[in-house]
C-alpha atoms as a PDB file:
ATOM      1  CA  UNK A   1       0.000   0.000   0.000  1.00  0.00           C
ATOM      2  CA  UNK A   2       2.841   2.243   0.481  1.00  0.00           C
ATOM      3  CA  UNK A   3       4.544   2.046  -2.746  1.00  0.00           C
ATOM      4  CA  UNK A   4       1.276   3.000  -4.455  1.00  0.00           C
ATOM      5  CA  UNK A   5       0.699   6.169  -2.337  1.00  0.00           C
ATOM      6  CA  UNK A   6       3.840   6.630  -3.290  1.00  0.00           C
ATOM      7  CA  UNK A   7       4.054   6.236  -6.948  1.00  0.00           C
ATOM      8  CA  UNK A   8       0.645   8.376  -7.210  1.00  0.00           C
ATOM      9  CA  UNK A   9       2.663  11.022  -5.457  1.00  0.00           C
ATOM     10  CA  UNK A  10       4.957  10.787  -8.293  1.00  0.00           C
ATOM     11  CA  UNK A  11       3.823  10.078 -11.264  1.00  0.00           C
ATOM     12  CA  UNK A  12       1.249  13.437 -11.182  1.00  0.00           C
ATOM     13  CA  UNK A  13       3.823  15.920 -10.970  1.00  0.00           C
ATOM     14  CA  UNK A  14       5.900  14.097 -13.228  1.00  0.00           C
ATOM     15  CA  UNK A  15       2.949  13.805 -16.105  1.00  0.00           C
ATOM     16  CA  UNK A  16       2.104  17.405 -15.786  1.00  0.00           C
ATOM     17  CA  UNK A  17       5.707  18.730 -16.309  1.00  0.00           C
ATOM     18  CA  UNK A  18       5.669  15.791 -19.512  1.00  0.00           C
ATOM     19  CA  UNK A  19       2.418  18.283 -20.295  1.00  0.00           C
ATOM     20  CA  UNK A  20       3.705  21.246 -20.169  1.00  0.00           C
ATOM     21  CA  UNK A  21       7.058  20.440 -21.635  1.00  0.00           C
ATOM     22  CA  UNK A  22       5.056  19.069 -24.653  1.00  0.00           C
ATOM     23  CA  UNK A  23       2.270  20.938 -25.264  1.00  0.00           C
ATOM     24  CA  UNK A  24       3.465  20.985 -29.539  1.00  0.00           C
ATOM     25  CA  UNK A  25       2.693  17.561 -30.157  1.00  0.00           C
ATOM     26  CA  UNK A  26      -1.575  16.979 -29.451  1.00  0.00           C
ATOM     27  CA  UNK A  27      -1.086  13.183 -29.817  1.00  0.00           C
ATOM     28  CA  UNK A  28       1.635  12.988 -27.009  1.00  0.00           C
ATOM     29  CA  UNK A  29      -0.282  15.745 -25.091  1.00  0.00           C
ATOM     30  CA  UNK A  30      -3.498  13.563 -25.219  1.00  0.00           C
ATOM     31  CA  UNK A  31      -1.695  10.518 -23.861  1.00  0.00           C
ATOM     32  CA  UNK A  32      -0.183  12.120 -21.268  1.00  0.00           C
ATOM     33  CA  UNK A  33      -3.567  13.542 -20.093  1.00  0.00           C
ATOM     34  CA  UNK A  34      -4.619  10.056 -19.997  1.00  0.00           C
ATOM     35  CA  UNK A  35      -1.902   8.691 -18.211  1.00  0.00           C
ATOM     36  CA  UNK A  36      -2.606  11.967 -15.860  1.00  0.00           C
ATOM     37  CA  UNK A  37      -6.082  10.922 -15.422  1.00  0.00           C
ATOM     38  CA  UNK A  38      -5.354   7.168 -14.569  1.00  0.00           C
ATOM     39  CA  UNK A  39      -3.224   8.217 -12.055  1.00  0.00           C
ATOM     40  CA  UNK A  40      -5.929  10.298 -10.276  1.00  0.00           C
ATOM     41  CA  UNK A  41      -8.042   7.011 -10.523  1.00  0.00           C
ATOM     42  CA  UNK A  42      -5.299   5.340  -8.898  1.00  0.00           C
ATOM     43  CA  UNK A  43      -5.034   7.899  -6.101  1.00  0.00           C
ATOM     44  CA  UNK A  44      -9.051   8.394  -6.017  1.00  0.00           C
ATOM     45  CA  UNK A  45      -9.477   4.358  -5.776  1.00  0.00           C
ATOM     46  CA  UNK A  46      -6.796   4.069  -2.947  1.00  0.00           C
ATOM     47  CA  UNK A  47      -8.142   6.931  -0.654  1.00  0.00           C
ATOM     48  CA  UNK A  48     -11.966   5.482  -1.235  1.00  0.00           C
ATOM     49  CA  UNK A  49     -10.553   1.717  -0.197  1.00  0.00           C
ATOM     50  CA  UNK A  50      -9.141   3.204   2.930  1.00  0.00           C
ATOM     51  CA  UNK A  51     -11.736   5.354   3.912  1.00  0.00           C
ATOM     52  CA  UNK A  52     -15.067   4.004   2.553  1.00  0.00           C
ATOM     53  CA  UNK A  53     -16.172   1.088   0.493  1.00  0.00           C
ATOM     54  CA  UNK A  54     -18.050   3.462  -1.714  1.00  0.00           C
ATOM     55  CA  UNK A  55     -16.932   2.405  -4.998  1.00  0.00           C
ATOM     56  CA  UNK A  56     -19.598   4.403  -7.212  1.00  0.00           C
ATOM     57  CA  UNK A  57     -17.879   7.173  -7.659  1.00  0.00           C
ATOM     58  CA  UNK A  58     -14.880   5.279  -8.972  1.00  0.00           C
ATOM     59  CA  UNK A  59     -17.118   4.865 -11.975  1.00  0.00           C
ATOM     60  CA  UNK A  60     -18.461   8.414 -12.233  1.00  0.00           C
ATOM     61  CA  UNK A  61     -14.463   9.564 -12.341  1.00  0.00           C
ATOM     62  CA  UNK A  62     -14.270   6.300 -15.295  1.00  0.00           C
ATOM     63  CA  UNK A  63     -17.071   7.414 -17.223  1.00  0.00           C
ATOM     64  CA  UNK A  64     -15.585  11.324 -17.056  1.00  0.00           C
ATOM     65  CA  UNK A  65     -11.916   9.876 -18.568  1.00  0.00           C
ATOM     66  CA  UNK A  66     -13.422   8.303 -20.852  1.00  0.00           C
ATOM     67  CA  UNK A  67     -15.232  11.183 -22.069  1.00  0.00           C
ATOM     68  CA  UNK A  68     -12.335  13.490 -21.629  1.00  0.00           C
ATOM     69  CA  UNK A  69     -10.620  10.820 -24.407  1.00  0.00           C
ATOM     70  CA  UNK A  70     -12.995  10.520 -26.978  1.00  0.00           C
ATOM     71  CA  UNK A  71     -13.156  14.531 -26.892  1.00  0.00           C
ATOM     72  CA  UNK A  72      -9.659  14.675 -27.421  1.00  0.00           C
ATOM     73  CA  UNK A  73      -9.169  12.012 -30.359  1.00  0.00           C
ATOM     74  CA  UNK A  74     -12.076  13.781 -32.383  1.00  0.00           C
ATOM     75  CA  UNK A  75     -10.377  16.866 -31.432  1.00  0.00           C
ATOM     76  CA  UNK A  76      -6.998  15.247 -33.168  1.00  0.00           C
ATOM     77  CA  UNK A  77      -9.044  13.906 -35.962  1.00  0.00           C
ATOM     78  CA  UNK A  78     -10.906  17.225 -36.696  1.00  0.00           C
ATOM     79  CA  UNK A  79      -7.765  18.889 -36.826  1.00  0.00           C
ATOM     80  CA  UNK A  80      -5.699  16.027 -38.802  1.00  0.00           C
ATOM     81  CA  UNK A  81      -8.972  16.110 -41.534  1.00  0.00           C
ATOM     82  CA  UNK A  82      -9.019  20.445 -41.498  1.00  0.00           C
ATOM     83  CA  UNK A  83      -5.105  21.106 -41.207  1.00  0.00           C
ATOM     84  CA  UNK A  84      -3.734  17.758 -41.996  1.00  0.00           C
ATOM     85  CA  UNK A  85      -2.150  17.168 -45.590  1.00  0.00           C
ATOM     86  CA  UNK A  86      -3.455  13.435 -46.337  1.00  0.00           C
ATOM     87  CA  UNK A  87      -4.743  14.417 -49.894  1.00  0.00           C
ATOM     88  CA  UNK A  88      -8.078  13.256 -49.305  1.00  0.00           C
ATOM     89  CA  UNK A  89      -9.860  15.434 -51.528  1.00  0.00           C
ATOM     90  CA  UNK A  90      -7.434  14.252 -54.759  1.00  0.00           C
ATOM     91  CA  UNK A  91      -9.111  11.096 -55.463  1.00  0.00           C
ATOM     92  CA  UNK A  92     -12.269  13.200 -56.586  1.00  0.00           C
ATOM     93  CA  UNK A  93      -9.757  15.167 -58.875  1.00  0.00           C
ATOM     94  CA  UNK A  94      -8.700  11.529 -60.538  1.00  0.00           C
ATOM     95  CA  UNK A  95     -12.499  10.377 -61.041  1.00  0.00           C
ATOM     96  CA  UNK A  96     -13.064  13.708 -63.686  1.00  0.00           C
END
């Protein structure tokens, strides 16, 4: 029990400066958002264990990251389809 109190200690700061550092690259910012928001779970899970047996709002918190990640990947692929340079819009050229 101590070495995950421990490594939840760690890991948050450490994500967010991984964050911050990287805030160019939206894929890599995405996953470490994700990684930042498992680690909360992991926190959130331990202190409800300890404390109460109330594991309901584990679930609420799930249901939130999962939301927070589909968000962000149709926030990536809006931008990869608006600014992206895939030449999608070529194969109607070749069909003329």
């Amino acid at each position: 029990m101590f070495f995950s109190s421990l490594m939840f200690l760690v890991v948050i700061p450490v994500c967010l400066l991984k964050f911050i550092f990287n805030f160019n690259h939206l894929l890599n910012s995405l996953l470490t958002l994700e990684f930042v928001s498992l680690s909360f779970l992991l926190g959130l899970s331990e202190i409800i264990c300890v404390y109460d047996n109330h594991n309901v709002f584990l679930l609420y918190f799930l249901v939130m990251v999962v939301c927070e990640g589909v968000l962000g990947l149709s926030f990536l692929i809006l931008m990869s389809f608006n600014y992206g340079n895939d030449y999608l819009f070529s194969f109607n050229k070749l069909t003329c």
